[in-house]
PDB file of N, CA and C in Angstrom:
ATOM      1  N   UNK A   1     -64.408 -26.021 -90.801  1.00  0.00           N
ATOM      2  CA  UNK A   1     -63.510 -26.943 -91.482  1.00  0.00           C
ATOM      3  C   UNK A   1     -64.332 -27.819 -92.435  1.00  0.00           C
ATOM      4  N   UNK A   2     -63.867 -27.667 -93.668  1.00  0.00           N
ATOM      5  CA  UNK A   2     -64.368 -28.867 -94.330  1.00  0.00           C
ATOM      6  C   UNK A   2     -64.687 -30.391 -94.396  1.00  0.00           C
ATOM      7  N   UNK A   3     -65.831 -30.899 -94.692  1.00  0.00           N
ATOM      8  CA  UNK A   3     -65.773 -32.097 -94.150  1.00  0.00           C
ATOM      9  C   UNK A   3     -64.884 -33.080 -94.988  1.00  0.00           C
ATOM     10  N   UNK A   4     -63.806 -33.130 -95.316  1.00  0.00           N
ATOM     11  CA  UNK A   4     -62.721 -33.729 -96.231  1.00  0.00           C
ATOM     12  C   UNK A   4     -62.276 -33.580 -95.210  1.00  0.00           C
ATOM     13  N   UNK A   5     -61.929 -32.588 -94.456  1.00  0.00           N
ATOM     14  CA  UNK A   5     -60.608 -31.896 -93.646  1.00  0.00           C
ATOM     15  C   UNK A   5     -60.661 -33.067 -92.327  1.00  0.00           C
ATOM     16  N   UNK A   6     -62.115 -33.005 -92.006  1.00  0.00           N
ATOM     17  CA  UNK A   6     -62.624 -33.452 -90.601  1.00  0.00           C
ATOM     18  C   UNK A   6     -62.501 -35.261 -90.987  1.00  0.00           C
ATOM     19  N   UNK A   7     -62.552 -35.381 -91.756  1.00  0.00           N
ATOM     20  CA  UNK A   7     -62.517 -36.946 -92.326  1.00  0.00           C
ATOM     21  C   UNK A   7     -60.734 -37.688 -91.987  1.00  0.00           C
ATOM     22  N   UNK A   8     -59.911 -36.570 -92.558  1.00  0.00           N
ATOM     23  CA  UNK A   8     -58.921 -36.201 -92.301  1.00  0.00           C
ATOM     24  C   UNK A   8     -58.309 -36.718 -91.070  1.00  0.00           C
ATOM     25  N   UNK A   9     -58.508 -35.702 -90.110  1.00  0.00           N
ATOM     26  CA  UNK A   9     -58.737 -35.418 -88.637  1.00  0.00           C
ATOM     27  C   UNK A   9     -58.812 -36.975 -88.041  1.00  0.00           C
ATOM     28  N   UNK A  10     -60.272 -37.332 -88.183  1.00  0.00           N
ATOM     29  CA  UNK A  10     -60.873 -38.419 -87.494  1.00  0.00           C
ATOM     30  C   UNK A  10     -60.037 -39.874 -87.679  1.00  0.00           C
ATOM     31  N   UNK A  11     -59.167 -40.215 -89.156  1.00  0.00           N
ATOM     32  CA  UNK A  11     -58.162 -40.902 -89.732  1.00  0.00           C
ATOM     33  C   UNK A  11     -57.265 -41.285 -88.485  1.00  0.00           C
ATOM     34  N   UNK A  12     -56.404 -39.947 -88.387  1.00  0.00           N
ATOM     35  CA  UNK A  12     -55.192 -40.018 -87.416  1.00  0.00           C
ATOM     36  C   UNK A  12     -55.828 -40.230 -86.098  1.00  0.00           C
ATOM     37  N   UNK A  13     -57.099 -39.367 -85.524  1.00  0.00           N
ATOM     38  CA  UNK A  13     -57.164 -40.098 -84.402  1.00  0.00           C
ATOM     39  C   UNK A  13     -57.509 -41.151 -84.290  1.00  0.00           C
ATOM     40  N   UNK A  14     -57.881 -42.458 -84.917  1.00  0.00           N
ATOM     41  CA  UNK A  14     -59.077 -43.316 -84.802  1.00  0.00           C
ATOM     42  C   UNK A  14     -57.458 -44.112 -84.933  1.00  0.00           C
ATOM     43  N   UNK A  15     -56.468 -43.878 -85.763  1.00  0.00           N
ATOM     44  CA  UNK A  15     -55.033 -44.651 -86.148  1.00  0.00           C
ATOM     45  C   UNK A  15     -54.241 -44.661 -84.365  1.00  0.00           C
ATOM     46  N   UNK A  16     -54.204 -43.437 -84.136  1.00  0.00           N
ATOM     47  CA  UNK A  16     -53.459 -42.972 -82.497  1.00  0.00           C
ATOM     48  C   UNK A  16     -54.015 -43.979 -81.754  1.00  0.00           C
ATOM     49  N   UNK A  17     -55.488 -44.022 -81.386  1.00  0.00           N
ATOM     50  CA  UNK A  17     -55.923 -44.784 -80.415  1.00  0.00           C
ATOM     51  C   UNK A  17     -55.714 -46.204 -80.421  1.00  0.00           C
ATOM     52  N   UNK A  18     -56.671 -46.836 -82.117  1.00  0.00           N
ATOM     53  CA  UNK A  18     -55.824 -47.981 -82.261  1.00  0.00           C
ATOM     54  C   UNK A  18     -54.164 -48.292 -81.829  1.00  0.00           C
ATOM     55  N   UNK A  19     -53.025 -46.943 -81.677  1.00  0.00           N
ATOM     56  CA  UNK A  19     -51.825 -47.529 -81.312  1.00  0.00           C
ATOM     57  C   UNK A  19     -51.680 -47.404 -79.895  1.00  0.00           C
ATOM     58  N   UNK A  20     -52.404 -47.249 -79.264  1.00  0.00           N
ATOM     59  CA  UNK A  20     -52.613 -47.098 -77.847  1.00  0.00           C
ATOM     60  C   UNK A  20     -52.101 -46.024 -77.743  1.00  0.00           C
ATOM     61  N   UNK A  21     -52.246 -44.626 -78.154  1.00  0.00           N
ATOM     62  CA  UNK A  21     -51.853 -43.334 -77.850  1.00  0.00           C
ATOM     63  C   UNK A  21     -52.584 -42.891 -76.711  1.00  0.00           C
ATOM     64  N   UNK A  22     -51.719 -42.204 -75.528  1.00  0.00           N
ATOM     65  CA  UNK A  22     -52.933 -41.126 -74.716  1.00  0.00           C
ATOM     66  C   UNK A  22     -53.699 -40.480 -75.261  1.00  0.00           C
ATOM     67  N   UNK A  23     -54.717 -40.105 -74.849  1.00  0.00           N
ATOM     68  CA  UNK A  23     -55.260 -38.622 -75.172  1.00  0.00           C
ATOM     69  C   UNK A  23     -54.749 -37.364 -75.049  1.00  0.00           C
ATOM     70  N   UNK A  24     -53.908 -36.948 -74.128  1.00  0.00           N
ATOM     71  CA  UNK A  24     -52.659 -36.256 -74.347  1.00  0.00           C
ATOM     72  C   UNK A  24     -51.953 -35.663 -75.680  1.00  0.00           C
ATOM     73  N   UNK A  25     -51.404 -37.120 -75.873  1.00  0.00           N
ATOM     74  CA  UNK A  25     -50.701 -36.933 -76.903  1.00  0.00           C
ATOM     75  C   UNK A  25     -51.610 -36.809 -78.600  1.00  0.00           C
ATOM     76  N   UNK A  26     -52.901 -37.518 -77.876  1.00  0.00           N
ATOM     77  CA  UNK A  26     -54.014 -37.210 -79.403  1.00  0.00           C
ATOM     78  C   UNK A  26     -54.379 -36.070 -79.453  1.00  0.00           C
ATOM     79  N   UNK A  27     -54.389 -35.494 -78.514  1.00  0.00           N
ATOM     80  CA  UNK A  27     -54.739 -34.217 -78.120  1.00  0.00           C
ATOM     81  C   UNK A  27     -53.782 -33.151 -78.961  1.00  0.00           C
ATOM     82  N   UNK A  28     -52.495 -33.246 -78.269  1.00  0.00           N
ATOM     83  CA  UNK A  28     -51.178 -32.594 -78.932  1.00  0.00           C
ATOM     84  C   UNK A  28     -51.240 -32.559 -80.430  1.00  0.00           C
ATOM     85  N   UNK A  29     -51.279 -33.951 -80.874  1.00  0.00           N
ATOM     86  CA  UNK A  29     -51.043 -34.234 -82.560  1.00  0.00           C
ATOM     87  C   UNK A  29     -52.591 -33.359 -83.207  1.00  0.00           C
ATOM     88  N   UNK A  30     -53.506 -33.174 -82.568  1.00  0.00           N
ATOM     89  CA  UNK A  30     -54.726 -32.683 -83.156  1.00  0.00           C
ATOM     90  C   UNK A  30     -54.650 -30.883 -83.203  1.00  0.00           C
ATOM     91  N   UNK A  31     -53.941 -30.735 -82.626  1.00  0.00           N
ATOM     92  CA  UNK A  31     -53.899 -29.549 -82.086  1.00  0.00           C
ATOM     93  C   UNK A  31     -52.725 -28.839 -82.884  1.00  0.00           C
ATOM     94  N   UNK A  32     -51.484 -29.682 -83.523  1.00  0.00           N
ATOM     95  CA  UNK A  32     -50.625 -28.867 -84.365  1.00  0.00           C
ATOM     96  C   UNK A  32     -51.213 -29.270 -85.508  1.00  0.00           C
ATOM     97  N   UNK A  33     -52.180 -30.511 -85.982  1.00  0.00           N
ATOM     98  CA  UNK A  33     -52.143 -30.634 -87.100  1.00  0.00           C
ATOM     99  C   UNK A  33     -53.583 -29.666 -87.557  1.00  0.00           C
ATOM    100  N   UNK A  34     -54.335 -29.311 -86.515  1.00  0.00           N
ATOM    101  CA  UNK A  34     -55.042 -28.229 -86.510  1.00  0.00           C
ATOM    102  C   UNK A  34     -54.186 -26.556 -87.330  1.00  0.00           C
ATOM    103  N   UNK A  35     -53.814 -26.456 -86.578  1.00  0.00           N
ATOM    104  CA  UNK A  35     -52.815 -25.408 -86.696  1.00  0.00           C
ATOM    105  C   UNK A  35     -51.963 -25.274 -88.372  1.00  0.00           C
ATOM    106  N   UNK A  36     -51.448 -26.626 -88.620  1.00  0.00           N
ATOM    107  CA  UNK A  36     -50.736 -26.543 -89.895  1.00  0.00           C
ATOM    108  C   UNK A  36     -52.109 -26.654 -90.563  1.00  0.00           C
ATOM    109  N   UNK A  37     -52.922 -27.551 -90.554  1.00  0.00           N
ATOM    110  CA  UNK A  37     -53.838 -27.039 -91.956  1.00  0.00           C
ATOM    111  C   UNK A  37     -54.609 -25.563 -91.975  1.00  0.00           C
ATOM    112  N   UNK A  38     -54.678 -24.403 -90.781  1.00  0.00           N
ATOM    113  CA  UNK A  38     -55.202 -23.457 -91.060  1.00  0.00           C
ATOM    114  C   UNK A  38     -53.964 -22.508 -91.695  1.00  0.00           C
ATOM    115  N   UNK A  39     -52.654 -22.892 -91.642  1.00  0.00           N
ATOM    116  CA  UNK A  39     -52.098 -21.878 -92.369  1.00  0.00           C
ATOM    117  C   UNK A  39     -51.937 -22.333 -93.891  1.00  0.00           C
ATOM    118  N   UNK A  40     -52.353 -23.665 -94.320  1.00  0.00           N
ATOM    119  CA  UNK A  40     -52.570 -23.745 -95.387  1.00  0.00           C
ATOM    120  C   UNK A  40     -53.670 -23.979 -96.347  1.00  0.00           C
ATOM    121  N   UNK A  41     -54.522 -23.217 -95.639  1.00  0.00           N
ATOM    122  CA  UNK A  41     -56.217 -23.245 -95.757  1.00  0.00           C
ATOM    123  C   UNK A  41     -56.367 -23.186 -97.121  1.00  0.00           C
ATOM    124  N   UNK A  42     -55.894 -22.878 -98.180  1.00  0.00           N
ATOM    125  CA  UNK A  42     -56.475 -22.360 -99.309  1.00  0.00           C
ATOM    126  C   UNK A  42     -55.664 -23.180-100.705  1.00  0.00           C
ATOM    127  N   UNK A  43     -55.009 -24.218 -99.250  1.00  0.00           N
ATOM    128  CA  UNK A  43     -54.088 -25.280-100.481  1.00  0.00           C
ATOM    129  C   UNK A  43     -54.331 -26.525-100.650  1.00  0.00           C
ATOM    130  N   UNK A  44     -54.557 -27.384-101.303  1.00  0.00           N
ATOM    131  CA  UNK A  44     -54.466 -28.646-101.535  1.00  0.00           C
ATOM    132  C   UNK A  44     -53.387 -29.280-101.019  1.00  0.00           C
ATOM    133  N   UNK A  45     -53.669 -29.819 -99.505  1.00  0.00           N
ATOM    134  CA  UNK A  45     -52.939 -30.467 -98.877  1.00  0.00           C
ATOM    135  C   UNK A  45     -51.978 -32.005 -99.022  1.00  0.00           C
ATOM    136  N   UNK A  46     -52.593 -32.182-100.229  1.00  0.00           N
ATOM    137  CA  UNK A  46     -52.192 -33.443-100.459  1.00  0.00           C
ATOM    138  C   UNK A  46     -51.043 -33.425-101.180  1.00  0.00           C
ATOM    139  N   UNK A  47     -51.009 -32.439-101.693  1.00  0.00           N
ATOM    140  CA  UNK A  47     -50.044 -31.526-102.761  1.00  0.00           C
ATOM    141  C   UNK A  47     -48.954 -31.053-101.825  1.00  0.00           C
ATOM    142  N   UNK A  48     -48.986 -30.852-100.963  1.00  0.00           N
ATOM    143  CA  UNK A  48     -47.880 -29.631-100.241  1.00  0.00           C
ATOM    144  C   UNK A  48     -46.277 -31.267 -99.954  1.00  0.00           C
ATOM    145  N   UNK A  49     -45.326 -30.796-100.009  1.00  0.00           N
ATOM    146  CA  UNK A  49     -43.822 -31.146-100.114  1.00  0.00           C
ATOM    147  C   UNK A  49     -43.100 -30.746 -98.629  1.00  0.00           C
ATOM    148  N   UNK A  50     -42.136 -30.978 -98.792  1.00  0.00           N
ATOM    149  CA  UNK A  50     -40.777 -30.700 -97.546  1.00  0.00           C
ATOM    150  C   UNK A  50     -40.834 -29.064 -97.515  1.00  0.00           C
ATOM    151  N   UNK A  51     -40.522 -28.833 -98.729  1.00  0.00           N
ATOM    152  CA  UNK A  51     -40.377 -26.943 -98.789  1.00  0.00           C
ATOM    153  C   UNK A  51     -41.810 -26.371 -98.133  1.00  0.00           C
ATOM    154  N   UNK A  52     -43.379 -26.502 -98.323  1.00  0.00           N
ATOM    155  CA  UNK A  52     -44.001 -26.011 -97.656  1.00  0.00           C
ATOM    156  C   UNK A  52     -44.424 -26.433 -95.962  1.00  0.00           C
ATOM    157  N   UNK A  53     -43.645 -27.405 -95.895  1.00  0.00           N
ATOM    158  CA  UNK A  53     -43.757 -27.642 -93.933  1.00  0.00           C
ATOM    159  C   UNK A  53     -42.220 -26.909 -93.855  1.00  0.00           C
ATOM    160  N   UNK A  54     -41.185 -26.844 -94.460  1.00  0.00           N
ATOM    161  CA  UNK A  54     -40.232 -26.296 -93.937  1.00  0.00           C
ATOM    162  C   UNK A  54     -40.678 -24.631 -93.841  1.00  0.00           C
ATOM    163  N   UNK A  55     -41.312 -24.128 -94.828  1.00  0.00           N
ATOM    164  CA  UNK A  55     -41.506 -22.534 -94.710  1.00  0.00           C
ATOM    165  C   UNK A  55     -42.528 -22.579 -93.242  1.00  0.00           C
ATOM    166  N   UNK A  56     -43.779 -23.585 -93.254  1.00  0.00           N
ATOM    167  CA  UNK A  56     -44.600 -23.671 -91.985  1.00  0.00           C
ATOM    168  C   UNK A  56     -44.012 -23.488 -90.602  1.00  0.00           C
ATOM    169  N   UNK A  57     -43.183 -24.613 -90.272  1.00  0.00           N
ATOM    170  CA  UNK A  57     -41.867 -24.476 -89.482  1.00  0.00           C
ATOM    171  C   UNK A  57     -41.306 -23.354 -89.161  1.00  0.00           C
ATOM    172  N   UNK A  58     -40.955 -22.874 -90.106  1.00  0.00           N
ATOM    173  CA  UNK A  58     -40.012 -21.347 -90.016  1.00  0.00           C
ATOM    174  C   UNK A  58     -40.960 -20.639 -89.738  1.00  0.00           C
ATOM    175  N   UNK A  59     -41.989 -20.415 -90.206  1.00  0.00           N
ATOM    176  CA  UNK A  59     -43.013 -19.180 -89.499  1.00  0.00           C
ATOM    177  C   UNK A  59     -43.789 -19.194 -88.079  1.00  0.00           C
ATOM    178  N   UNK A  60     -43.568 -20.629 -88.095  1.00  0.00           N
ATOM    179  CA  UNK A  60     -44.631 -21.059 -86.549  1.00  0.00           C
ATOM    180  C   UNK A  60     -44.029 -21.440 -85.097  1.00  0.00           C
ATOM    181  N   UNK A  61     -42.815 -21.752 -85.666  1.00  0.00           N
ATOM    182  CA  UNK A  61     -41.639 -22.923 -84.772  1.00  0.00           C
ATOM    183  C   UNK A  61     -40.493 -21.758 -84.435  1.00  0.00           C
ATOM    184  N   UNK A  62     -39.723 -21.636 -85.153  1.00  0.00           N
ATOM    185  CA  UNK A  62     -38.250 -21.355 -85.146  1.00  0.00           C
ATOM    186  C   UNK A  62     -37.974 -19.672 -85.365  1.00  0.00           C
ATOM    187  N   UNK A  63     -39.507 -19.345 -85.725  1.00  0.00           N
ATOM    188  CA  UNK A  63     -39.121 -17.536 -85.295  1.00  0.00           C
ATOM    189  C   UNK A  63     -39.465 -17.200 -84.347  1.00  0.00           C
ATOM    190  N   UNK A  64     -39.976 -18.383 -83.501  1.00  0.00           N
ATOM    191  CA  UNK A  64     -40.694 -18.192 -81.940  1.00  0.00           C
ATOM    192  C   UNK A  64     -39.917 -18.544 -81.298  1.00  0.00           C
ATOM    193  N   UNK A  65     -38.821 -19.262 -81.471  1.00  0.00           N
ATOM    194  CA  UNK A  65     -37.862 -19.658 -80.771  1.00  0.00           C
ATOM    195  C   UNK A  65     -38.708 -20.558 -79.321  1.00  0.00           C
ATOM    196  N   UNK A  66     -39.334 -21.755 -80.214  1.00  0.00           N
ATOM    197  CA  UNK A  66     -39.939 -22.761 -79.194  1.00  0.00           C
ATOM    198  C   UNK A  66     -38.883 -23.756 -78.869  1.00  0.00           C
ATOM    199  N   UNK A  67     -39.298 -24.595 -78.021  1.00  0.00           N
ATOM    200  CA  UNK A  67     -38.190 -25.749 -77.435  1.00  0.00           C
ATOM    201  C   UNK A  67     -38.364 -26.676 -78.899  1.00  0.00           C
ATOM    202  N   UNK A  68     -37.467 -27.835 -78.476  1.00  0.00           N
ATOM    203  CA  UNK A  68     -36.837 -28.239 -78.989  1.00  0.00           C
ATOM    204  C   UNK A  68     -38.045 -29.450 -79.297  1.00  0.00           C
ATOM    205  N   UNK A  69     -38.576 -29.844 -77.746  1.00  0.00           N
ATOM    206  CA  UNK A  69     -39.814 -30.884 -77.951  1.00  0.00           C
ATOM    207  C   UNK A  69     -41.103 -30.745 -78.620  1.00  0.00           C
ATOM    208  N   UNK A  70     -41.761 -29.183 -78.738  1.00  0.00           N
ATOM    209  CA  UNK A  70     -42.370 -28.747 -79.081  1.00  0.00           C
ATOM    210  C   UNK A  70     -42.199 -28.730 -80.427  1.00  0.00           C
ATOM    211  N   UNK A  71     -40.985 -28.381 -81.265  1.00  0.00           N
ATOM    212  CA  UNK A  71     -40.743 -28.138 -82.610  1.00  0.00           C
ATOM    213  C   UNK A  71     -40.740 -29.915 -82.749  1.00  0.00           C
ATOM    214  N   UNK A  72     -40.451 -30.739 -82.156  1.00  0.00           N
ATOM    215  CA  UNK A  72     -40.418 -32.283 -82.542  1.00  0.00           C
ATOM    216  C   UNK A  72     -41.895 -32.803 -82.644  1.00  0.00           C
ATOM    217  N   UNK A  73     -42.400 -32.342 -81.644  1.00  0.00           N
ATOM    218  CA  UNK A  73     -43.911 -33.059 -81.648  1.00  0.00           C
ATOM    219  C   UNK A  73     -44.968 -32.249 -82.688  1.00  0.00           C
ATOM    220  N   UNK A  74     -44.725 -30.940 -83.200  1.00  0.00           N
ATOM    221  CA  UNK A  74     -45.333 -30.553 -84.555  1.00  0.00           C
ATOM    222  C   UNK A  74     -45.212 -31.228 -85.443  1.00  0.00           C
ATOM    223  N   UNK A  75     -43.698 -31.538 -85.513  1.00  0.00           N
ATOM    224  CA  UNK A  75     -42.999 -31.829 -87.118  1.00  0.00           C
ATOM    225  C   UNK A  75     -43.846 -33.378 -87.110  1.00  0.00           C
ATOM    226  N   UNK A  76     -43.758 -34.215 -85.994  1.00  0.00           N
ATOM    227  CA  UNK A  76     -43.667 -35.441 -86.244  1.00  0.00           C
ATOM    228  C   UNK A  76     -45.435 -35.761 -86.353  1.00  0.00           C
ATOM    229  N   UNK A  77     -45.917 -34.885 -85.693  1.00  0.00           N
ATOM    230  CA  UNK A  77     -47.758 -34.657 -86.118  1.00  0.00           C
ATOM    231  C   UNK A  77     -47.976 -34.436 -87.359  1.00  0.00           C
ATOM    232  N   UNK A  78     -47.516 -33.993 -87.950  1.00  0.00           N
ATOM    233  CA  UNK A  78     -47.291 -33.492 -89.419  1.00  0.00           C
ATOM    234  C   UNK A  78     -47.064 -34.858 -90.555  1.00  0.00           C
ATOM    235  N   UNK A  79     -45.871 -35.500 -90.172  1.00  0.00           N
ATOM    236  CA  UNK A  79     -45.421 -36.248 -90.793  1.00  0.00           C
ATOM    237  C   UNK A  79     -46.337 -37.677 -90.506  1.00  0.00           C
ATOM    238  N   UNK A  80     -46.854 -37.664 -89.412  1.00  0.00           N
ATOM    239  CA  UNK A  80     -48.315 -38.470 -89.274  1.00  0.00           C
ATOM    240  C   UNK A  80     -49.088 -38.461 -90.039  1.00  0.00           C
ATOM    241  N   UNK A  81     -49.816 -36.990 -89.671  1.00  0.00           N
ATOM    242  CA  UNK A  81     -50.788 -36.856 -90.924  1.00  0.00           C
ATOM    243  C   UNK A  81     -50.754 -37.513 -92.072  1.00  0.00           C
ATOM    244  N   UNK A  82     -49.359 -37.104 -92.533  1.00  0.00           N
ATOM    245  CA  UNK A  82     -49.834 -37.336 -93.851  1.00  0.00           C
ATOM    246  C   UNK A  82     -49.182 -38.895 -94.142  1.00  0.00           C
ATOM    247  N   UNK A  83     -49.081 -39.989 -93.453  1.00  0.00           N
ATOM    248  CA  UNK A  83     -48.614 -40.757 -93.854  1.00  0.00           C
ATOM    249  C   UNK A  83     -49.783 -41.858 -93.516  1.00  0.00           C
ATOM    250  N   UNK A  84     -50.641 -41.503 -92.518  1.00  0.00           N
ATOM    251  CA  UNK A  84     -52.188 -41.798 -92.146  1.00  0.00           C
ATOM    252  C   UNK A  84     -52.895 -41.524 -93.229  1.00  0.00           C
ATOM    253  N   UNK A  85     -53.069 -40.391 -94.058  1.00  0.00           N
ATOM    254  CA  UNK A  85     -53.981 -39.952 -94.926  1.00  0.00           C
ATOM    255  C   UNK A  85     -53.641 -40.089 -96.261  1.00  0.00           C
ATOM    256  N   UNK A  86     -52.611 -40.202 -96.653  1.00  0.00           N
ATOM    257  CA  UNK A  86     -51.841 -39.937 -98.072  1.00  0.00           C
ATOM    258  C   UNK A  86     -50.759 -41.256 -98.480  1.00  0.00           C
ATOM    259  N   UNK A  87     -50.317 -41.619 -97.323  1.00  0.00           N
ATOM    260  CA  UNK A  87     -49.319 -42.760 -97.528  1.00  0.00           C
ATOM    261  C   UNK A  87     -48.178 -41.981 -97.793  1.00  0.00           C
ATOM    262  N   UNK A  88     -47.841 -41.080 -97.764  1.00  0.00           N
ATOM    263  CA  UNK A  88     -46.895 -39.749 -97.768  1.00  0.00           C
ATOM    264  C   UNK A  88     -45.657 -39.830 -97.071  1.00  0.00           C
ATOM    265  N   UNK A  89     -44.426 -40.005 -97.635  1.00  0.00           N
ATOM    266  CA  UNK A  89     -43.703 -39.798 -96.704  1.00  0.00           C
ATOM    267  C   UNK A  89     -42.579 -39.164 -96.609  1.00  0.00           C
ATOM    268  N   UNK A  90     -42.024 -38.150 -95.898  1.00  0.00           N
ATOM    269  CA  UNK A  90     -40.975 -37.213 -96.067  1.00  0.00           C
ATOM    270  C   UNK A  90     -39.843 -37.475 -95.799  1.00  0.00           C
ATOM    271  N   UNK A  91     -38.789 -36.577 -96.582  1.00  0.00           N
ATOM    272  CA  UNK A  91     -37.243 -36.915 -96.174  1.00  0.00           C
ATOM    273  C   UNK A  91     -37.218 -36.409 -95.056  1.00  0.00           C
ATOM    274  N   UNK A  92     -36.259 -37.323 -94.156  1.00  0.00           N
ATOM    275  CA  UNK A  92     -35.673 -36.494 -92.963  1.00  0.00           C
ATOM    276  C   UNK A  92     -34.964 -36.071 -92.764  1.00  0.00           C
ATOM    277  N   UNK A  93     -33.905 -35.829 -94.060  1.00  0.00           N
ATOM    278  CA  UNK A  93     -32.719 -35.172 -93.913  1.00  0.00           C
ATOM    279  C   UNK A  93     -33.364 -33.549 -93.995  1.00  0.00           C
ATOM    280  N   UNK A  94     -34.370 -33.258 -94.960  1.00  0.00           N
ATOM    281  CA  UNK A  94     -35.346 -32.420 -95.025  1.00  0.00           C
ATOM    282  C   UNK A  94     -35.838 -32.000 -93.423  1.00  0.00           C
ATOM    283  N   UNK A  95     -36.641 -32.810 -92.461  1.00  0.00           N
ATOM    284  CA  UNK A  95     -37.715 -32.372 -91.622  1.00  0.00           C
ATOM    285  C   UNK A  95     -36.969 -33.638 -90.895  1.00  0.00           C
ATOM    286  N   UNK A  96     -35.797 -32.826 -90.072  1.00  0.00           N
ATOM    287  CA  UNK A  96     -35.186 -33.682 -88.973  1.00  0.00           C
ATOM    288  C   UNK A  96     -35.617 -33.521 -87.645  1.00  0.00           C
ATOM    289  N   UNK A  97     -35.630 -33.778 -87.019  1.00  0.00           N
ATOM    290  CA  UNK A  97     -35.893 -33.783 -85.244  1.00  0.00           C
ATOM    291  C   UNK A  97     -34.902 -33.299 -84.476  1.00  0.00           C
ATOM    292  N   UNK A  98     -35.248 -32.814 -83.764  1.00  0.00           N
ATOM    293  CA  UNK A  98     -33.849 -31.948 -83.323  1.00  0.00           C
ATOM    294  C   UNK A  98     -33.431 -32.724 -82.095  1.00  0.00           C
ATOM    295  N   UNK A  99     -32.603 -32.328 -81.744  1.00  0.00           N
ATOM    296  CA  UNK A  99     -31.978 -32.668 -80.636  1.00  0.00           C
ATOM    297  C   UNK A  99     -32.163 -31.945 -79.530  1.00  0.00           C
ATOM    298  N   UNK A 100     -32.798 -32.424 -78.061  1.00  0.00           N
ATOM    299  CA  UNK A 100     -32.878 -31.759 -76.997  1.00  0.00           C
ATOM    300  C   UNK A 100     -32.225 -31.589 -76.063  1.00  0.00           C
ATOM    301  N   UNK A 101     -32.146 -30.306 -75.371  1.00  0.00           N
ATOM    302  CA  UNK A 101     -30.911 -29.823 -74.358  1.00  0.00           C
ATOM    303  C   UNK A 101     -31.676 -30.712 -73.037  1.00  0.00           C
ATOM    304  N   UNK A 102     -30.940 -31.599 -72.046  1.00  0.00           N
ATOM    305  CA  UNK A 102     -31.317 -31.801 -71.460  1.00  0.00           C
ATOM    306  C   UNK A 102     -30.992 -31.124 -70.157  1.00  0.00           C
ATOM    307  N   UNK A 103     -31.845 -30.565 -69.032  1.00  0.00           N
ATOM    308  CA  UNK A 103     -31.365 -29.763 -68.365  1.00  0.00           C
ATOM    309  C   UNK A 103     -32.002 -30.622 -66.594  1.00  0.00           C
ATOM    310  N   UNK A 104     -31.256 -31.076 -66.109  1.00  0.00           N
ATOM    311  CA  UNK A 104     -31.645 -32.039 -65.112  1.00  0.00           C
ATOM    312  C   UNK A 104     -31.170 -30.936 -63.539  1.00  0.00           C
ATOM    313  N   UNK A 105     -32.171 -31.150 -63.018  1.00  0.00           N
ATOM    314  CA  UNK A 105     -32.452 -29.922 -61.427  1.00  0.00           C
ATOM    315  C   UNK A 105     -31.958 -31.343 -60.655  1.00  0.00           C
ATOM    316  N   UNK A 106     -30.674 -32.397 -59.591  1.00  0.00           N
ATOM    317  CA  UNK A 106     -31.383 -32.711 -58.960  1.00  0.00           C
ATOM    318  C   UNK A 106     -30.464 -32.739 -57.648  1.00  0.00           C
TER     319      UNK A 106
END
């Protein structure tokens, strides 16, 4: 990874902890936002819009038919990123959060 990339990286976590995030969850957010910048390895990230996390989404998320929390905690790692790094910020009518089935055993 480039050291821009890793500069990147170190941003959001150093922002997470300052908000009292678990490691868990720094963990999680490092780990999709890992993931989205290798499928857009060869792009100028600063550059990318709603339409290229929505195509991301569709190829990574929703043809896998993942849960509902899983597709929330990408999107919203995402929308971190770049609002940590870029001041960036997306429509949500665009990159909404879904709604989860709640399924209670008791």
């Amino acid at each position: 990874m480039p050291n821009e990339r890793k500069e990147l990286f170190q941003k959001v976590i150093d922002t997470l902890r300052i908000g009292g995030r678990s490691e868990k969850t720094i963990s999680n957010y490092v780990h999709a936002i890992y993931r989205f910048l290798e499928y857009f390895q060869d792009k100028d990230i600063s550059t990318l819009d709603e339409d290229d996390i929505i195509e991301y989404i569709k190829y990574q998320y929703l043809s896998k038919s993942c849960s509902g929390s899983t597709y929330n905690m990408n999107v919203s790692a995402i929308k971190y990123f770049y609002i940590v790094n870029f001041n960036k910020e997306f429509n949500n009518k665009l990159l909404p959060r879904t709604k989860l089935t709640k399924n209670y055993h008791q």
